[in-house]
N, C-alpha and C. Protein backbone atom coordinates (compact mmCIF):
# COMPACT_ATOMS: atom_id res chain seq x y z
N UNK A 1 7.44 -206.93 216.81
CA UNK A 1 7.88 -207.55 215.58
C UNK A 1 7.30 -208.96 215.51
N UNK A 2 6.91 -209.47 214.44
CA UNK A 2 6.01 -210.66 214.34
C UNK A 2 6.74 -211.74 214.52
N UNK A 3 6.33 -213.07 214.75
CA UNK A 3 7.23 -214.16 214.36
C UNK A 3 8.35 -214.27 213.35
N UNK A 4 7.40 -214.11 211.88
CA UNK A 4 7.99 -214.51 210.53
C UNK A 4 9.23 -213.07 210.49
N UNK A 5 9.03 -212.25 210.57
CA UNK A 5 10.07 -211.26 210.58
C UNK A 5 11.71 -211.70 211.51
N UNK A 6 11.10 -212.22 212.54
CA UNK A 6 12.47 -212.81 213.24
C UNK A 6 12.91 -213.49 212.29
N UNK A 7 12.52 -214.70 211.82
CA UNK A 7 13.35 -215.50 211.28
C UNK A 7 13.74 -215.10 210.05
N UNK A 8 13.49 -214.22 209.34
CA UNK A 8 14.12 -213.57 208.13
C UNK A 8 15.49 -213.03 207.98
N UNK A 9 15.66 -212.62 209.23
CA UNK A 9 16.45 -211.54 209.73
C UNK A 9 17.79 -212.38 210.77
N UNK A 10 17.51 -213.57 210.65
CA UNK A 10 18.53 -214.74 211.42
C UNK A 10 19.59 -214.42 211.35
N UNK A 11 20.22 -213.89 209.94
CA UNK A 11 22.11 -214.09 209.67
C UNK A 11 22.49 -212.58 210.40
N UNK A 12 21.38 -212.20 210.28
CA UNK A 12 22.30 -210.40 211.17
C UNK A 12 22.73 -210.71 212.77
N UNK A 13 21.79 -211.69 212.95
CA UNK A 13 21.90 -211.68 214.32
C UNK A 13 22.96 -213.11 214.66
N UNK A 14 23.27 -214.03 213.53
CA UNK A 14 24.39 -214.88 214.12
C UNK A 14 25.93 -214.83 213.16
N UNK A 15 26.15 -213.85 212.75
CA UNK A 15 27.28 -212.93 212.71
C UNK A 15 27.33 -211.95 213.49
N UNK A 16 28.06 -212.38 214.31
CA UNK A 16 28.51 -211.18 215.67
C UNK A 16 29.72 -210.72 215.36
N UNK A 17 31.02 -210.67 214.58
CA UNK A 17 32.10 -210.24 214.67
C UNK A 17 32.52 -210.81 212.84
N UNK A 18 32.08 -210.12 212.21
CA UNK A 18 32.43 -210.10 211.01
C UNK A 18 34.31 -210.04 210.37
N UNK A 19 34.53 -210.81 209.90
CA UNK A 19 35.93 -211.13 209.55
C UNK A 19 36.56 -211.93 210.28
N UNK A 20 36.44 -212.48 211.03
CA UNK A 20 37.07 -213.61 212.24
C UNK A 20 37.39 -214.53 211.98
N UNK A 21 36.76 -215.04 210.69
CA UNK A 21 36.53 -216.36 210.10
C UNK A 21 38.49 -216.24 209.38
N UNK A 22 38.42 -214.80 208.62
CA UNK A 22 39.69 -214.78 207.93
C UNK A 22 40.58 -214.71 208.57
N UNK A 23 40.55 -213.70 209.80
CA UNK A 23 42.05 -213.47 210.74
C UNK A 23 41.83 -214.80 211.16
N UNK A 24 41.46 -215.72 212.06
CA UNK A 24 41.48 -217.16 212.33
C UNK A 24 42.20 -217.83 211.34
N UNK A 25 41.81 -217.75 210.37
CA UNK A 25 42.78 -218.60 208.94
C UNK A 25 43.90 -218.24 207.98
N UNK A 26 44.14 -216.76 208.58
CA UNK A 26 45.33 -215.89 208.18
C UNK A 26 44.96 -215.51 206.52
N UNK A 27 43.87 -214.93 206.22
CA UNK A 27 43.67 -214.76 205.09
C UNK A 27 42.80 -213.87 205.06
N UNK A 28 43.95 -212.68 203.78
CA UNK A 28 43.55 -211.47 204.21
C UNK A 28 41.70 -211.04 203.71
N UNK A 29 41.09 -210.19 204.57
CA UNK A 29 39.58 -209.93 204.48
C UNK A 29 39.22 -209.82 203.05
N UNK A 30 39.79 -209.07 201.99
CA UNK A 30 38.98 -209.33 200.64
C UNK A 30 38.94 -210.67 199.74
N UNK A 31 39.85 -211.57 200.08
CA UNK A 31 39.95 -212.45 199.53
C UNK A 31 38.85 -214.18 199.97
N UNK A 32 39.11 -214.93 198.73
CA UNK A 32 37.86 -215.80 199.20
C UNK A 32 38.30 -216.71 199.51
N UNK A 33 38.19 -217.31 200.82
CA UNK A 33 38.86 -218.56 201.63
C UNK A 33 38.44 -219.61 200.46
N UNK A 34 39.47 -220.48 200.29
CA UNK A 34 38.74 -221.38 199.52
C UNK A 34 38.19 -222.72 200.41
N UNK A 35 36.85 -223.35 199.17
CA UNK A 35 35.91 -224.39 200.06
C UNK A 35 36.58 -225.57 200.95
N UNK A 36 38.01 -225.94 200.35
CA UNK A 36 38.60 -226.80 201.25
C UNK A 36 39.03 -226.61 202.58
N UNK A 37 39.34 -225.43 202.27
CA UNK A 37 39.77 -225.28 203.84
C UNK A 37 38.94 -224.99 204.58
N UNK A 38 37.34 -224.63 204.41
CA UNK A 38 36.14 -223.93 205.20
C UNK A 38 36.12 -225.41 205.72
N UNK A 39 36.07 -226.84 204.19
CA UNK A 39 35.85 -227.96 205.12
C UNK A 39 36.63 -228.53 205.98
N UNK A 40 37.76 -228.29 205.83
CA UNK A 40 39.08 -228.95 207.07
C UNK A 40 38.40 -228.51 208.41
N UNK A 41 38.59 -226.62 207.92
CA UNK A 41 38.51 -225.80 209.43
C UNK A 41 36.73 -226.11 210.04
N UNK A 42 36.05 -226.72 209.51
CA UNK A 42 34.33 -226.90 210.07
C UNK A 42 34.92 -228.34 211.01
N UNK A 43 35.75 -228.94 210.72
CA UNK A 43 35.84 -230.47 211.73
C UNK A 43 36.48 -229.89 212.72
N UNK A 44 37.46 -228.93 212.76
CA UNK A 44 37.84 -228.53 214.29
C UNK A 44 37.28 -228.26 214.93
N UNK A 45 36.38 -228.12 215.20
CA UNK A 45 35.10 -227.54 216.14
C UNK A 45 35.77 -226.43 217.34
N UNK A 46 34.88 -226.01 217.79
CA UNK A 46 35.42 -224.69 218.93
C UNK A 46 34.87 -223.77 217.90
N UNK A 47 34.54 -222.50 218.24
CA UNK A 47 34.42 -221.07 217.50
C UNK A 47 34.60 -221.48 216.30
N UNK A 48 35.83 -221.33 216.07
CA UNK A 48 36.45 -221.51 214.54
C UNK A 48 35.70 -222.71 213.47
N UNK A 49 35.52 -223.96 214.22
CA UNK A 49 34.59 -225.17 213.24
C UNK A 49 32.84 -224.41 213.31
N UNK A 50 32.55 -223.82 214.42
CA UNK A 50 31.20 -223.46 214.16
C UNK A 50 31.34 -221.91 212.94
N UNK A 51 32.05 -220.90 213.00
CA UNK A 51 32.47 -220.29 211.89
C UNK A 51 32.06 -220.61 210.83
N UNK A 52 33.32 -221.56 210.41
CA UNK A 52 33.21 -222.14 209.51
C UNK A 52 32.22 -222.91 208.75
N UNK A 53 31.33 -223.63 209.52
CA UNK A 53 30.23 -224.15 209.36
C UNK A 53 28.92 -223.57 208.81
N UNK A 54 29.11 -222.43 209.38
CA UNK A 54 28.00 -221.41 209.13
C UNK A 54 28.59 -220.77 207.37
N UNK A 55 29.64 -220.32 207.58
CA UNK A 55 29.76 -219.73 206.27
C UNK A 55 29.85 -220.71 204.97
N UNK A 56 29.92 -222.22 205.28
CA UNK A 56 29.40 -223.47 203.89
C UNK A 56 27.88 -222.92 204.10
N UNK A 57 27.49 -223.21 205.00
CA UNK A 57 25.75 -223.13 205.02
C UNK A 57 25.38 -221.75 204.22
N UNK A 58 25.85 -220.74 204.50
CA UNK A 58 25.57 -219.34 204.06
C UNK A 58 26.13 -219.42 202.38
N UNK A 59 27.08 -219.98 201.96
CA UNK A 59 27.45 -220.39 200.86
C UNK A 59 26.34 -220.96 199.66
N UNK A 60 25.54 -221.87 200.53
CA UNK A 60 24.79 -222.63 199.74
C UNK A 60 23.41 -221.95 199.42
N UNK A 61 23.76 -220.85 200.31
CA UNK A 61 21.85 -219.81 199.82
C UNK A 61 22.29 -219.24 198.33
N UNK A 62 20.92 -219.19 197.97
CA UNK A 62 20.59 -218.44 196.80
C UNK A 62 20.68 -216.87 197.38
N UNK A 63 20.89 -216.59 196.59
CA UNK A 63 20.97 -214.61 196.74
C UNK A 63 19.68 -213.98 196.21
């Protein structure tokens, strides 16, 4: 597999456990955490602030 193909393919590989973000914040999986609390929970750092962190960043892509 080429270089450029790895990096396309980045978010499959740093979501390892899909939904974690919600059970962590007690909010159930279909619903949409709202942005304040992604920013509270990104300053705690540990698992949960890197989580969090990732899903503002993933937020801000274009689709």
């Amino acid at each position: 597999m080429s270089e450029k193909r790895k990096n396309m393919n980045w978010i499959g590989g740093a979501i390892k456990q899909p939904g974690a973000l919600h059970k962590e914040l007690g909010i159930p999986k279909g619903d949409k955490i709202p942005k304040g609390m992604l920013k509270s929970a990104a300053k705690a750092g540990g698992k949960m602030g890197k989580r969090a962190k990732l899903a503002l960043t993933l937020g801000k892509m274009n689709h």
